[in-house]
Protein backbone atom coordinates (compact mmCIF):
# COMPACT_ATOMS: atom_id res chain seq x y z
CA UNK A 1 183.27 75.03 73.28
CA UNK A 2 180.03 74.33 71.81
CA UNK A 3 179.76 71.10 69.35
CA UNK A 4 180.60 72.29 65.76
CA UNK A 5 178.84 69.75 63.86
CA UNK A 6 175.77 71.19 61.71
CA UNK A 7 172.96 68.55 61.92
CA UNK A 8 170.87 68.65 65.13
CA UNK A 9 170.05 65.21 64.38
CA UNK A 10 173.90 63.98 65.53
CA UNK A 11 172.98 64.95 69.13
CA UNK A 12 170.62 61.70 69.53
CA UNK A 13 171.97 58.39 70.02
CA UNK A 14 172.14 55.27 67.33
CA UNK A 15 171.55 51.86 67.08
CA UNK A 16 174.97 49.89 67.09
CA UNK A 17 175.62 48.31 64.20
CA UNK A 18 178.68 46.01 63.18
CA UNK A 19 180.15 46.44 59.93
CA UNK A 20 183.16 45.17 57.78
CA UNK A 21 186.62 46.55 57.92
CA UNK A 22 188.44 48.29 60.80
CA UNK A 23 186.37 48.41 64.28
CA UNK A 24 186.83 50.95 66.60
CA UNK A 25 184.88 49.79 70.11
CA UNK A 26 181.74 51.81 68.90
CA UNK A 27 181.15 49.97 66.29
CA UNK A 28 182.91 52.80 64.39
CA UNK A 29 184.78 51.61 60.77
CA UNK A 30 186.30 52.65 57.93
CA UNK A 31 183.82 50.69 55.85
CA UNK A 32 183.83 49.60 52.22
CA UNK A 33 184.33 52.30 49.13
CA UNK A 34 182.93 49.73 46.95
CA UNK A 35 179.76 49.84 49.34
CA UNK A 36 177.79 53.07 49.44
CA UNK A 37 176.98 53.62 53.75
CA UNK A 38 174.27 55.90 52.87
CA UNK A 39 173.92 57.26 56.86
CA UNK A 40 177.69 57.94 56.73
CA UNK A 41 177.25 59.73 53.31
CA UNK A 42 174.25 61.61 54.32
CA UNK A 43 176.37 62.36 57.78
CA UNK A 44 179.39 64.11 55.88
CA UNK A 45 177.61 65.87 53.07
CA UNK A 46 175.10 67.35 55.60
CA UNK A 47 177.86 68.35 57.89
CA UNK A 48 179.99 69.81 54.41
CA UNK A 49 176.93 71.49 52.82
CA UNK A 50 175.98 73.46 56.38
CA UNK A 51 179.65 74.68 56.99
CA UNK A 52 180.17 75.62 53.60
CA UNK A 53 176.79 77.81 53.42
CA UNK A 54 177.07 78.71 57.28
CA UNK A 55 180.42 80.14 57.46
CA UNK A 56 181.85 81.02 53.96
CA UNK A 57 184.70 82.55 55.12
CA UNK A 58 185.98 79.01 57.05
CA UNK A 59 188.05 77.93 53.79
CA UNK A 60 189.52 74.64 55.82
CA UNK A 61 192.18 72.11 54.12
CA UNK A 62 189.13 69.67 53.57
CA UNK A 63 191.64 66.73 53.68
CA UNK A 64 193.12 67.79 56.76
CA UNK A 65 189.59 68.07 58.66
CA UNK A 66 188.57 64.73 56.84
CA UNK A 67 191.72 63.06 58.17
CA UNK A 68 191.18 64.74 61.40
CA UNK A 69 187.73 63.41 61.52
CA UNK A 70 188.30 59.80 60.77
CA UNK A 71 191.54 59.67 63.43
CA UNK A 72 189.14 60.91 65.84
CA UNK A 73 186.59 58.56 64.75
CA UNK A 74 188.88 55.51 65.01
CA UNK A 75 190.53 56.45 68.47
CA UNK A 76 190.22 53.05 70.01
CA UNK A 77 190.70 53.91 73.40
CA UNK A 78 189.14 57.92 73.00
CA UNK A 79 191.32 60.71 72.61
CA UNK A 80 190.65 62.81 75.67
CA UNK A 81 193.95 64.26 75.35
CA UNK A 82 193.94 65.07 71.78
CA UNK A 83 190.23 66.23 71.59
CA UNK A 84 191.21 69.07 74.67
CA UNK A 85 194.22 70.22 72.97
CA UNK A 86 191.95 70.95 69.59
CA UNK A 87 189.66 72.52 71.64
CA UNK A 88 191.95 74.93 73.04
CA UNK A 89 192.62 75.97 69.44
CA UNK A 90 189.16 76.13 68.64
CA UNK A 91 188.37 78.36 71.06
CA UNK A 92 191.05 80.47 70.39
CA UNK A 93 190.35 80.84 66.71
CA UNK A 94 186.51 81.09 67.53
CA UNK A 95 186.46 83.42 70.16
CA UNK A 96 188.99 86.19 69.24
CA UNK A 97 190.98 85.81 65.97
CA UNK A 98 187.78 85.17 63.73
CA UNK A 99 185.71 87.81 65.16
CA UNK A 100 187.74 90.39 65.07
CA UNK A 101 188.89 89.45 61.42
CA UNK A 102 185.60 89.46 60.21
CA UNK A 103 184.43 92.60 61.98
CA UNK A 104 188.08 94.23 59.92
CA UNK A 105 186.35 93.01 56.59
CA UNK A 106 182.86 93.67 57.64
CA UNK A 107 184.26 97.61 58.05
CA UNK A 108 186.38 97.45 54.68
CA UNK A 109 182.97 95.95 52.79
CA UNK A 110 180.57 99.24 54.11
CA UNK A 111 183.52 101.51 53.04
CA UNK A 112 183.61 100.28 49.55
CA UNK A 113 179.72 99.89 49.08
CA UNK A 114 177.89 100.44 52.52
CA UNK A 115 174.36 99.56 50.38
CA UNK A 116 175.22 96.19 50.02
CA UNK A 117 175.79 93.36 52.17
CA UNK A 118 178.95 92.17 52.82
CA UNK A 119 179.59 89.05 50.62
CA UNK A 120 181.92 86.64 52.30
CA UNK A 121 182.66 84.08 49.27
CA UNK A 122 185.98 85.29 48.42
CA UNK A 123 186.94 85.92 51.71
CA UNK A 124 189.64 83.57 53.01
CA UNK A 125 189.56 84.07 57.36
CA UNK A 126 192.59 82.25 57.57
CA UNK A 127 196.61 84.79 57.60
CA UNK A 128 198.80 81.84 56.24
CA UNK A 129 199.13 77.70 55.51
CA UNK A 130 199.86 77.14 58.80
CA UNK A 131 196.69 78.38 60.41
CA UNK A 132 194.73 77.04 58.00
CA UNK A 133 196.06 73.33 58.69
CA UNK A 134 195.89 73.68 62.66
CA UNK A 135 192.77 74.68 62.94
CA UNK A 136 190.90 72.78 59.56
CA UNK A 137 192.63 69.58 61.80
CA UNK A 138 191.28 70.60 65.11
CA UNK A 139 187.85 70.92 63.73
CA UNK A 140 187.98 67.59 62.21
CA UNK A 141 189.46 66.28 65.61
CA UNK A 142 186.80 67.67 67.22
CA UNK A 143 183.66 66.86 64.98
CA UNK A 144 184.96 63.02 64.85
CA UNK A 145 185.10 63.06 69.01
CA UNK A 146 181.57 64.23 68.79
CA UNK A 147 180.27 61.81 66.28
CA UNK A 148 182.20 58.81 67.76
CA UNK A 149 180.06 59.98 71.30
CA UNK A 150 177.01 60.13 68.99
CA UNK A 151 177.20 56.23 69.02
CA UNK A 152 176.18 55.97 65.34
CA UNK A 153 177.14 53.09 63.35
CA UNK A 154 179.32 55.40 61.03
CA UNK A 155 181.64 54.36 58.19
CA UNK A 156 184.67 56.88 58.43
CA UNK A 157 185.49 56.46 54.47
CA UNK A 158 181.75 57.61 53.50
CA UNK A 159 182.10 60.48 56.11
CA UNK A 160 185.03 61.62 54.86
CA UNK A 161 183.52 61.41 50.85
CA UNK A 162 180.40 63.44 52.16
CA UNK A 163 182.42 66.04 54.08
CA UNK A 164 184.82 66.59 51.01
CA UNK A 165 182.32 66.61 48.16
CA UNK A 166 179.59 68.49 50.03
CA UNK A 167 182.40 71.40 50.64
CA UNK A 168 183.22 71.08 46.93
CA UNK A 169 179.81 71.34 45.74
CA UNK A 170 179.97 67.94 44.06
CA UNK A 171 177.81 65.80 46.92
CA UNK A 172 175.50 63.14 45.32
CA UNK A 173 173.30 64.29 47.97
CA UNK A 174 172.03 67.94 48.19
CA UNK A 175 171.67 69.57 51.58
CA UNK A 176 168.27 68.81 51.65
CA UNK A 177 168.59 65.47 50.39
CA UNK A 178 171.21 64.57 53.25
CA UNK A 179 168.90 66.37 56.20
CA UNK A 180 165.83 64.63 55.16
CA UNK A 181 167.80 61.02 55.05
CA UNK A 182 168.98 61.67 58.66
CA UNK A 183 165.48 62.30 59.79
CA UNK A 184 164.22 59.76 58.37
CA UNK A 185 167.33 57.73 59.93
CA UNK A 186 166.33 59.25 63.69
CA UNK A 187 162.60 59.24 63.55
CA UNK A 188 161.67 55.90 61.51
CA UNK A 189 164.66 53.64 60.83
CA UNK A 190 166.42 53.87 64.10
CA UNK A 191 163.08 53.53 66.74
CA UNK A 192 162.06 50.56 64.82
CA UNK A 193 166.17 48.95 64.73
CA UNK A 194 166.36 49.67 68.42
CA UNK A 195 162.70 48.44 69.60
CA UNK A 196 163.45 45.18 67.39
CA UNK A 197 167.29 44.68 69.27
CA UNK A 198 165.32 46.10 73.06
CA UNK A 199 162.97 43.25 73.01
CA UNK A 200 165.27 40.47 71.38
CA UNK A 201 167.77 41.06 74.56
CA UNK A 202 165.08 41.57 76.85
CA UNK A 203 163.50 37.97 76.00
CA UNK A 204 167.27 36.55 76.62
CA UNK A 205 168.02 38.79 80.02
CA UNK A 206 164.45 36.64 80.81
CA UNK A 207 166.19 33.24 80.65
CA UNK A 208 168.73 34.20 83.20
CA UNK A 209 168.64 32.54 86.44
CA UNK A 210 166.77 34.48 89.39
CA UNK A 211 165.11 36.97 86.87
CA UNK A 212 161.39 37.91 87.92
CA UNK A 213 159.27 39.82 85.37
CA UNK A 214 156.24 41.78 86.44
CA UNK A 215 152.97 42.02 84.84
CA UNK A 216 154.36 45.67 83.50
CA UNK A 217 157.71 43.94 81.34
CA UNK A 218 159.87 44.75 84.30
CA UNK A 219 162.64 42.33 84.50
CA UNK A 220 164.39 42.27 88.13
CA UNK A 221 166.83 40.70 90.19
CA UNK A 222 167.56 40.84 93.70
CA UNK A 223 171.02 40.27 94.01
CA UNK A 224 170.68 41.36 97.33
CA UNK A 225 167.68 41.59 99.41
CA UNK A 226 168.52 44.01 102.34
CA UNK A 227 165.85 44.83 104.95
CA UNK A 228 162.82 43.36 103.76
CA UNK A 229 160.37 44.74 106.21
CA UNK A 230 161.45 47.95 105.21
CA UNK A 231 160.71 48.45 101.61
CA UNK A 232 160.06 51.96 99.61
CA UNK A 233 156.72 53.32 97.99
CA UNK A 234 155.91 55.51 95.62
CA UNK A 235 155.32 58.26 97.35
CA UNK A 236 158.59 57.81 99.38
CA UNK A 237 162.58 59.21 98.85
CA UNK A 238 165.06 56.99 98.40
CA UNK A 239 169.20 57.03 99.13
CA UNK A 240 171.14 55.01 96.49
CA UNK A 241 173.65 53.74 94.15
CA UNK A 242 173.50 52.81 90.65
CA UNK A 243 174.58 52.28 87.51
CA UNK A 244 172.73 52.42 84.09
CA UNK A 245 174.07 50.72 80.88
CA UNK A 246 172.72 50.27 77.06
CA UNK A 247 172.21 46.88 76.38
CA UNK A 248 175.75 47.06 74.42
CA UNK A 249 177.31 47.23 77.78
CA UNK A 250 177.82 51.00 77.30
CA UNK A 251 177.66 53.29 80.89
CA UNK A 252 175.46 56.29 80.58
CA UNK A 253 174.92 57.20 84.09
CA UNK A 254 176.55 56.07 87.27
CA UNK A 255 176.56 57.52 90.74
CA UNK A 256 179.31 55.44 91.63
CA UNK A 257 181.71 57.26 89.12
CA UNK A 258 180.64 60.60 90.09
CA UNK A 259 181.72 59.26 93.75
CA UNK A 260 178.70 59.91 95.71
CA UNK A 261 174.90 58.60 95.92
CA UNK A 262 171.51 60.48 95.02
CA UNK A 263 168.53 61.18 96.67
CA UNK A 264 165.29 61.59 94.83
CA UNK A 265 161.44 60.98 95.32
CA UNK A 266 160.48 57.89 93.25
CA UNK A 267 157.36 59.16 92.12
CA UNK A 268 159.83 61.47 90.20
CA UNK A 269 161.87 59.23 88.24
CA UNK A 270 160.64 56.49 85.14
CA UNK A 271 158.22 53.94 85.73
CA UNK A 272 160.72 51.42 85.56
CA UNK A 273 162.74 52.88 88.59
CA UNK A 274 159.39 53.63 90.24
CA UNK A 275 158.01 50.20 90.12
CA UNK A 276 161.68 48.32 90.57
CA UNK A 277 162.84 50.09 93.62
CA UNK A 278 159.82 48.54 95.22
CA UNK A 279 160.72 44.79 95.43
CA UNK A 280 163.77 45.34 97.34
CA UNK A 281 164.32 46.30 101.07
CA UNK A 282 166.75 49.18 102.61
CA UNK A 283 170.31 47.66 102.55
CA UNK A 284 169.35 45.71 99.07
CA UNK A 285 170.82 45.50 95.82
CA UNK A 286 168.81 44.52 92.37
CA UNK A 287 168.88 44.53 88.93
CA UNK A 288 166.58 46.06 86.63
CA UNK A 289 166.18 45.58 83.08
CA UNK A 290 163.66 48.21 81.52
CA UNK A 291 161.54 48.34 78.89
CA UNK A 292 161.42 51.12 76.84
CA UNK A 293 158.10 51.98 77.22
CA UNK A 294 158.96 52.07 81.53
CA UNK A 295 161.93 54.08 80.45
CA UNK A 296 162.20 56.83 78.09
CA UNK A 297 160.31 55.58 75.35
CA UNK A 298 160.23 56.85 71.61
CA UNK A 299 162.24 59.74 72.41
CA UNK A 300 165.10 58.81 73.96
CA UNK A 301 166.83 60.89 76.36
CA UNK A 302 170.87 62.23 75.76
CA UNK A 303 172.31 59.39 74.54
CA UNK A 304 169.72 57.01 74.88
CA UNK A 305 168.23 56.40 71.86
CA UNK A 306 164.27 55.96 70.68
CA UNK A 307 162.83 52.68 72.11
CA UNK A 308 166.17 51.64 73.81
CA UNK A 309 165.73 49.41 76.78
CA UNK A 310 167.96 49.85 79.76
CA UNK A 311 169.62 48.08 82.37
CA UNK A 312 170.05 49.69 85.95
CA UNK A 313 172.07 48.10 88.78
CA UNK A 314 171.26 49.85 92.08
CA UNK A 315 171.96 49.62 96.00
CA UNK A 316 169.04 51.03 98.09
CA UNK A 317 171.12 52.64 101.10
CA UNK A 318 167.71 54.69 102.89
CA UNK A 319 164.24 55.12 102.53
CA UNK A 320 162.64 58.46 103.70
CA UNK A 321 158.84 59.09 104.09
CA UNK A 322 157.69 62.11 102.26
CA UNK A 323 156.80 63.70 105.36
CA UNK A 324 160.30 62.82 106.94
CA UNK A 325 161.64 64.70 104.18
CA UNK A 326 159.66 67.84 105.13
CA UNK A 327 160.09 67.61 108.67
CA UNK A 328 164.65 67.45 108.06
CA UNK A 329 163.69 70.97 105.91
């Protein structure tokens, strides 16, 4: 099932943050009520205002969902099991019972009045208490899953205020308010929080024993050195393994968990890869630290965030010539 979270802005990553009261291992807490977290305020009444003006008819038990949200939030070892089972019901709800319910009122509306649009505000899409409480806590279970993956330093007690004042109508922060905070959050706060934290652990990765840096900002290395008279170039395709974690330790990408190497040309990867691949021979293994501006820069990619530099371990297993390449096809 798609995400059902209302702010294209939770799709990028965030800046980990530590903050007081009870960690989950994202950095995730239940925060301070004395203590306005405006992020996690802005989160929840942007996600309450958008499904409250979005889908009317979805009149959820807000404290379930909040509840929901925050278990899911605080899941210290995930909730794989948990988060598939709600979105079983999601889908379930989603894809047949609300449809067909609101094409049944949709029909009754035109019969009474077919000049006027069908006006869903009174309309309650859920047939009993029951319902209402399954699926108001599967939503919840899924939005926290989603905004614990989101990697944002979030404060479960101001997500929760958000969510059930924004569906109330009461939010401190109007819809507008909240959307423009998280931008502002994604496109100036966060870049400049993770370019500031990027070059801090760079300068300490530096210090480490057998680390080379180029003229570029790469930091490399070799923990093995494999074949050294037969090293890539750009232009060629290389056979490897690797790994690729945020500097908070976190895995992002990893052949080795999807149980099987890649091929790819280096002049089609980032810089960094480009560049790195270069100082070690077939057979080798190395360690690359990145820069953000070798990587993916200001933009970010998935959940790498804006300015976010990376660290890649990789074994070079073959090097292919270009023209080798064409000749196998």
């Amino acid at each position: 099932m798609k995400k059902v979270i209302y702010c294209a802005a939770l799709l990028c990553a965030a800046v980990m943050v530590s903050c007081g009261g009870k960690k989950a291992s994202t950095g995730i807490c239940v925060g301070d009520e004395s203590t306005l977290d405006s992020l996690s305020y802005a989160i929840g009444s942007n996600i309450g205002w958008g499904i409250s003006g979005e889908m009317p008819e979805m009149k959820f038990d807000w404290e379930a969902l909040s509840n929901s949200t925050e278990e899911a939030l605080l899941a210290a070892d995930g909730n794989d099991a948990e988060h598939q089972a709600a979105i079983a019901v999601l889908q379930a709800f989603f894809s047949q019972e609300r449809p067909n319910r609101m094409t049944e009122f949709i029909g009754q509306q035109l019969q009474a009045d077919s000049t006027q649009q069908p006006d869903f505000s009174n309309f309650d899409i859920f047939n009993n208490e029951d319902e209402r409480k399954n699926v108001s806590k599967a939503y919840g279970c899924d939005l926290g899953t989603n905004l614990r993956n989101s990697r944002m330093p979030i404060q479960t007690y101001w997500v929760k205020k958000g969510l059930v004042e924004a569906s109330a109508g009461t939010a401190t922060m109007t819809a507008d308010d909240s959307q423009a905070y998280i931008q502002n959050y994604f496109m100036t706060v966060l870049p400049t929080q993770n370019a500031e934290a990027s070059k801090a652990w760079l300068a300490e990765v530096e210090k480490e024993k057998g680390v080379q840096k180029t003229e570029s900002g790469l930091l490399y290395r070799i923990e093995r050195a494999g074949d050294e008279t037969l090293k890539p170039v750009a232009s060629d395709i290389v056979n490897v393994d690797y790994e690729g974690t945020l500097r908070d330790g976190s895995v992002f990408d990893s052949s080795y968990q999807r149980g099987e190497p890649i091929e790819f040309s280096l002049q089609g990867v980032i810089p960094g890869w480009t560049e790195g691949l270069q100082y070690v021979g077939k057979g080798g293994k190395i360690t690359l630290w990145i820069p953000a501006e070798l990587a993916y820069g200001q933009r970010g990619a998935g959940s790498i965030g804006p300015n976010e530099a990376l660290k890649f371990v990789v074994e070079l297993h073959d090097i292919k010539s270009s023209s080798q390449a064409e000749d196998e096809e």
